[in-house]
N, C-alpha and C. Protein backbone atom coordinates (compact mmCIF):
# COMPACT_ATOMS: atom_id res chain seq x y z
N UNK A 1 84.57 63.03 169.51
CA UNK A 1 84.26 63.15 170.92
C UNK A 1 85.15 64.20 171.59
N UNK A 2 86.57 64.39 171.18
CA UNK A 2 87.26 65.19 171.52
C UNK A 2 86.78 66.44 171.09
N UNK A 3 86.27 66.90 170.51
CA UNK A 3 85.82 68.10 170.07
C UNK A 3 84.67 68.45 170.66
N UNK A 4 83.99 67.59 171.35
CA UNK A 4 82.18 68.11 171.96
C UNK A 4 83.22 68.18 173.28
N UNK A 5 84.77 67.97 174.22
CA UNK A 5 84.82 68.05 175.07
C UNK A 5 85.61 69.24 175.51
N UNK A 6 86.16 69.72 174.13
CA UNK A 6 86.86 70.90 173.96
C UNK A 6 85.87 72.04 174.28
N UNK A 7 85.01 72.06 173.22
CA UNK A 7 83.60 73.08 172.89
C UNK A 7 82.79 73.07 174.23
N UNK A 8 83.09 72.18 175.42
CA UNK A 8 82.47 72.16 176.59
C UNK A 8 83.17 73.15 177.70
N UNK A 9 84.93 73.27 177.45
CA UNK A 9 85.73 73.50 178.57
C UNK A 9 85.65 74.96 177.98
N UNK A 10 85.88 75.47 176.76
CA UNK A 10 85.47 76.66 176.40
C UNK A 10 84.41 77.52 176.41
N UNK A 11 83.58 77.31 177.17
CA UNK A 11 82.25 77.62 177.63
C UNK A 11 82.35 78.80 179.07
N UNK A 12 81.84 80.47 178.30
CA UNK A 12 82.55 81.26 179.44
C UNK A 12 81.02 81.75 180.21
N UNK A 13 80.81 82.17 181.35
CA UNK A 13 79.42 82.03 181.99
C UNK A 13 79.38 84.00 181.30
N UNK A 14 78.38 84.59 181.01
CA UNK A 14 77.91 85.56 180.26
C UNK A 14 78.31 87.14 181.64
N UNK A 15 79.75 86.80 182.08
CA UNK A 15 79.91 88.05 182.97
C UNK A 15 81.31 88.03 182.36
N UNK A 16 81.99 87.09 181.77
CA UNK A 16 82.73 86.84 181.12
C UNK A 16 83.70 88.43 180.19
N UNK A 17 82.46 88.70 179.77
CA UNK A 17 82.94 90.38 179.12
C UNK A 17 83.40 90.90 179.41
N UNK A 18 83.03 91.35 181.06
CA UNK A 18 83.54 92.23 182.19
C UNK A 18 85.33 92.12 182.45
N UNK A 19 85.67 91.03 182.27
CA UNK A 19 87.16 90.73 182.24
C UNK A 19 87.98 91.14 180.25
N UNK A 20 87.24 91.53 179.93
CA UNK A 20 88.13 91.82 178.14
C UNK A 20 88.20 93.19 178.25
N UNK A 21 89.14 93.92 178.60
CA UNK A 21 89.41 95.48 178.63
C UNK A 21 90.49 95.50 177.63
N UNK A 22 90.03 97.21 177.09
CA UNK A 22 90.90 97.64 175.72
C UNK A 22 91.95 97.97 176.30
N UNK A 23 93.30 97.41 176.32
CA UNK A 23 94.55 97.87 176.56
C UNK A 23 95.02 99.38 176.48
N UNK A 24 95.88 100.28 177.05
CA UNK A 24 95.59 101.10 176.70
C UNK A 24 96.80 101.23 175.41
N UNK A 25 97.78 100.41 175.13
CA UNK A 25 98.69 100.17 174.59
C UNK A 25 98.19 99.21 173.22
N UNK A 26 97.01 98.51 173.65
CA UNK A 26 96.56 97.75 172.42
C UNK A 26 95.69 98.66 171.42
N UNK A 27 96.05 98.07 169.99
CA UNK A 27 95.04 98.88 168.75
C UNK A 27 93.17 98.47 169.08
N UNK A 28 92.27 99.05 168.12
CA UNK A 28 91.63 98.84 168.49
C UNK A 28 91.26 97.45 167.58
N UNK A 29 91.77 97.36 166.72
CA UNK A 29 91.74 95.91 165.86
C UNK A 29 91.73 95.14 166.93
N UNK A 30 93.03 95.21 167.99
CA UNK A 30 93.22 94.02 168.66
C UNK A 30 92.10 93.82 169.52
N UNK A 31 91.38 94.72 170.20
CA UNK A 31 90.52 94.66 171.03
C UNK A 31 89.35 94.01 170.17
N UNK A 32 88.87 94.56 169.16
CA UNK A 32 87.78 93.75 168.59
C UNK A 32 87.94 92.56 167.93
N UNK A 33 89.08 91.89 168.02
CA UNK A 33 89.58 90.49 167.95
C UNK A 33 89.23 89.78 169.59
N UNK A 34 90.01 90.38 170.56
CA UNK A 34 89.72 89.73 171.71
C UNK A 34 88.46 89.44 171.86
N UNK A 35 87.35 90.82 171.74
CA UNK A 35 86.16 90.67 172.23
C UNK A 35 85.20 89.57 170.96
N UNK A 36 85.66 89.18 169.78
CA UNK A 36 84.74 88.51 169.11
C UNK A 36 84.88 87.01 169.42
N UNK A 37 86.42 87.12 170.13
CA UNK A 37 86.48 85.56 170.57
C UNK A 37 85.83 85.77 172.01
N UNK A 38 85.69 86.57 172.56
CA UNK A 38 84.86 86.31 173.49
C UNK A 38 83.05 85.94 173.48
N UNK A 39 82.67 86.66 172.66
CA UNK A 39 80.96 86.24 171.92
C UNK A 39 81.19 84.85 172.14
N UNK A 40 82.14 84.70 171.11
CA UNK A 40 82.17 82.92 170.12
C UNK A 40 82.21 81.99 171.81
N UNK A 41 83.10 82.37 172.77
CA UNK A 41 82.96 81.30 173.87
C UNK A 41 82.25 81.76 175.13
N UNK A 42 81.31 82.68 174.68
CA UNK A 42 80.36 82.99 175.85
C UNK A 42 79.17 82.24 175.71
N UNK A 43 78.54 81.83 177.06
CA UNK A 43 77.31 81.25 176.54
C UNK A 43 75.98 81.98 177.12
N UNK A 44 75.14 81.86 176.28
CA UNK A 44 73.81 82.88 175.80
C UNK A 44 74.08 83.76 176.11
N UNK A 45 75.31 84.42 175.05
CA UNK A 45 75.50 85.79 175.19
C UNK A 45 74.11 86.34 174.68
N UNK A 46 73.58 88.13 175.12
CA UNK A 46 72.42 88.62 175.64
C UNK A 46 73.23 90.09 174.64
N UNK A 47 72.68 90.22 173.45
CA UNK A 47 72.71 91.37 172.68
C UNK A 47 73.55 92.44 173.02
N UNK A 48 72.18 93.19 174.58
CA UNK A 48 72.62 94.18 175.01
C UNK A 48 74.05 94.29 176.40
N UNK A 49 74.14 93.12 176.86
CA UNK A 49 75.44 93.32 177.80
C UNK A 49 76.79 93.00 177.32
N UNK A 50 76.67 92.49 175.91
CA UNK A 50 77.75 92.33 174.75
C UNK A 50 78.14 93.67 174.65
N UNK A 51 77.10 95.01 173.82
CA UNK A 51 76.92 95.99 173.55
C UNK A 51 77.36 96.78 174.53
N UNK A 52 76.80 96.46 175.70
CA UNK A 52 77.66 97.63 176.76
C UNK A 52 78.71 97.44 177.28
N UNK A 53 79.30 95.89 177.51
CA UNK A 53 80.39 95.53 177.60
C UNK A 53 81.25 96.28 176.50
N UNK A 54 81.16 96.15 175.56
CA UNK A 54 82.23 96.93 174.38
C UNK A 54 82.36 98.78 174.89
N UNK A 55 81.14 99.08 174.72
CA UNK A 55 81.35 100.84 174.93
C UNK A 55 82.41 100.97 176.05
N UNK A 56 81.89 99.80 177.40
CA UNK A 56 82.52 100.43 178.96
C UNK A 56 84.14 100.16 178.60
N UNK A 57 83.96 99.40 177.90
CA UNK A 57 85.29 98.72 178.37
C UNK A 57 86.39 99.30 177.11
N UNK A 58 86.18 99.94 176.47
CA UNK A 58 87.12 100.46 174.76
C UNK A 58 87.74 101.84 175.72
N UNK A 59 88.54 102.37 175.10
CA UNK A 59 89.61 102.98 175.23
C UNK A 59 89.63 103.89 174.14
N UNK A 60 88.75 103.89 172.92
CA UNK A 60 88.84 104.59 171.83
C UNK A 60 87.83 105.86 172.15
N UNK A 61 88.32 106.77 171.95
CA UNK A 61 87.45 108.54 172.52
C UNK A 61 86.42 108.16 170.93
N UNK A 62 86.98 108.31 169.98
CA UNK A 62 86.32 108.62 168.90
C UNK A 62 84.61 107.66 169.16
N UNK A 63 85.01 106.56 169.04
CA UNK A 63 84.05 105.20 169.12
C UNK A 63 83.24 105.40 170.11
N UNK A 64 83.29 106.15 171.32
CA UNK A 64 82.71 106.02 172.24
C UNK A 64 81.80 107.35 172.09
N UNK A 65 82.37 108.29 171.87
CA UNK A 65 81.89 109.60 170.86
C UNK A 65 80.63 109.20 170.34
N UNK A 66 80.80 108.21 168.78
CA UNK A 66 80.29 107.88 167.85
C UNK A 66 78.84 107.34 168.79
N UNK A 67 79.23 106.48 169.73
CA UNK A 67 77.94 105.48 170.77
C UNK A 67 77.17 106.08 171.31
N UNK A 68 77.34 107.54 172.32
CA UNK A 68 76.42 107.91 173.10
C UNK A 68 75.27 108.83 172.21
N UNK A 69 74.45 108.28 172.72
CA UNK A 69 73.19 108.60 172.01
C UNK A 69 72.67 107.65 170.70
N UNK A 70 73.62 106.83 170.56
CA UNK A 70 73.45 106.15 169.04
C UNK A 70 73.98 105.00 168.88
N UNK A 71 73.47 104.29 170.26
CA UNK A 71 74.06 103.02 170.73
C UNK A 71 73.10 101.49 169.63
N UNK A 72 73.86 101.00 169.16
CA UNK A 72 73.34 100.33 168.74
C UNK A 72 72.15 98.70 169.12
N UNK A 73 71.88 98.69 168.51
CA UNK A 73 70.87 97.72 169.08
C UNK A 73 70.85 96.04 168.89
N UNK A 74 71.84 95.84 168.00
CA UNK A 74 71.84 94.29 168.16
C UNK A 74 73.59 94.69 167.99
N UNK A 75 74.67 93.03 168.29
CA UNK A 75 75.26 92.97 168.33
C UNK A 75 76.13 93.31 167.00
N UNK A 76 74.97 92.72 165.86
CA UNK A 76 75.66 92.58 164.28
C UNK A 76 75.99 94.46 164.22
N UNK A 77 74.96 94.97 164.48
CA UNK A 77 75.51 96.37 163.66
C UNK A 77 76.90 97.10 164.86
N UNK A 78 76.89 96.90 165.76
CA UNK A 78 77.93 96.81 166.74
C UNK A 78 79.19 96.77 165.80
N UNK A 79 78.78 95.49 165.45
CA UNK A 79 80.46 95.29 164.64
C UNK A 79 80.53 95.45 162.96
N UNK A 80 79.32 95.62 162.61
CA UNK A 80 79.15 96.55 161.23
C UNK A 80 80.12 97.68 161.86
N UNK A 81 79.23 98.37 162.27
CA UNK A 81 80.10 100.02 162.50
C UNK A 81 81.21 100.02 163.03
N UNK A 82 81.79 98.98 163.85
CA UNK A 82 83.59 98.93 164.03
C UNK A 82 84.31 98.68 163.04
N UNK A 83 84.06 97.58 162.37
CA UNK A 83 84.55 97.27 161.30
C UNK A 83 84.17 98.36 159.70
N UNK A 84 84.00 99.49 159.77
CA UNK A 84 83.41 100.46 158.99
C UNK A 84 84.83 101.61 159.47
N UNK A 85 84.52 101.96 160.99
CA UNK A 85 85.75 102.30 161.13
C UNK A 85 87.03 101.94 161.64
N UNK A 86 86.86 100.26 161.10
CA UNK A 86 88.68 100.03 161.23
C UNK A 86 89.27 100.34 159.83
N UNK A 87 87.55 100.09 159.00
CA UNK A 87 88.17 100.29 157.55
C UNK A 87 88.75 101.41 157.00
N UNK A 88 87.97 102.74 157.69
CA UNK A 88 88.63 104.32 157.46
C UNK A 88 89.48 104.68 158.32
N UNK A 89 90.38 103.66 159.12
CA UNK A 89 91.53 103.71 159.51
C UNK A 89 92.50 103.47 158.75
N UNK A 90 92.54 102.08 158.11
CA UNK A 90 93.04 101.36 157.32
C UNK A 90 93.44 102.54 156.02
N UNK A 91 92.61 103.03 155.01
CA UNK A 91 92.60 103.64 154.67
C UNK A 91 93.00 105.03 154.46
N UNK A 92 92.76 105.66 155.74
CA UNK A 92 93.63 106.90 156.19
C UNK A 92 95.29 106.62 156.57
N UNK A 93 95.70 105.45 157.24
CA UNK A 93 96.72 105.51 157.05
C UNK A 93 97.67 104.85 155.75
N UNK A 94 96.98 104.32 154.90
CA UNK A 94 97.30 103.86 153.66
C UNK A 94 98.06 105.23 152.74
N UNK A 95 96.75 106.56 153.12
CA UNK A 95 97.03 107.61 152.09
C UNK A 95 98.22 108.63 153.10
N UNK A 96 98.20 108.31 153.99
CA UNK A 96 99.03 109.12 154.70
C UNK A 96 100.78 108.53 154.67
N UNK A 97 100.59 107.14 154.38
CA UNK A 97 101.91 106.55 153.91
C UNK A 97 102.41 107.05 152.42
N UNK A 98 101.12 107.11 151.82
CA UNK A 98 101.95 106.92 150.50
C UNK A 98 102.00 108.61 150.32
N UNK A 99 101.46 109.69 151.00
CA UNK A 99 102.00 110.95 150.73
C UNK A 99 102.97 111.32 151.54
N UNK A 100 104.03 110.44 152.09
CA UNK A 100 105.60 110.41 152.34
C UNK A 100 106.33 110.46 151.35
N UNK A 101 107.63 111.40 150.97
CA UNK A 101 108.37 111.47 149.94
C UNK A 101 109.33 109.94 150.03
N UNK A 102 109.35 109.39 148.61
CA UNK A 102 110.20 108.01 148.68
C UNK A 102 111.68 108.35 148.83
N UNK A 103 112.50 107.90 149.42
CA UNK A 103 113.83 107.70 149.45
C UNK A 103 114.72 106.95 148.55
N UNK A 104 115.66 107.04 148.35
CA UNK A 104 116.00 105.88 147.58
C UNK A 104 117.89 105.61 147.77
């Protein structure tokens, strides 16, 4: 019972988005952490104001670059393609660490 009363108080009305802005100090990992817990406690979140909520509100030039004109259309590929390039972040700075000379 405690749990259907939890899952009740967490319940955010679908303008909710409008308040999750990309820090300008925060990564963008962190931002697409904030905003997926925001989906999860929005209710009948609506595809496309998810979708534009993210573009308006990010802070990333590249990502926003990547959107105009080629905005996606459901939420899933939204975060396909973030998570595509958090991965060639991840990655780029992986190889950029390890072509530092080691110290010892």
């Amino acid at each position: 019972m405690s749990h259907f009363f939890a899952n009740k108080t967490l319940q955010q009305p679908p303008t909710y988005f409008i308040t999750i802005h990309d820090g300008t100090s925060e990564s963008l990992r962190d931002y697409v952490c904030k905003f997926n817990v925001a989906t999860m406690i929005t209710k009948g979140v609506i595809d496309e104001w998810a979708i534009q909520a993210f573009i308006i509100e990010t802070t990333h030039q590249y990502l926003i670059y990547i959107y105009i004109g080629n905005t996606p259309s459901k939420l899933l590929i939204l975060h396909e393609m973030v998570h595509k390039l958090l991965k060639g972040d991840e990655v780029r700075n992986v190889h950029v660490d390890s072509s530092a000379p080691i110290t010892r």
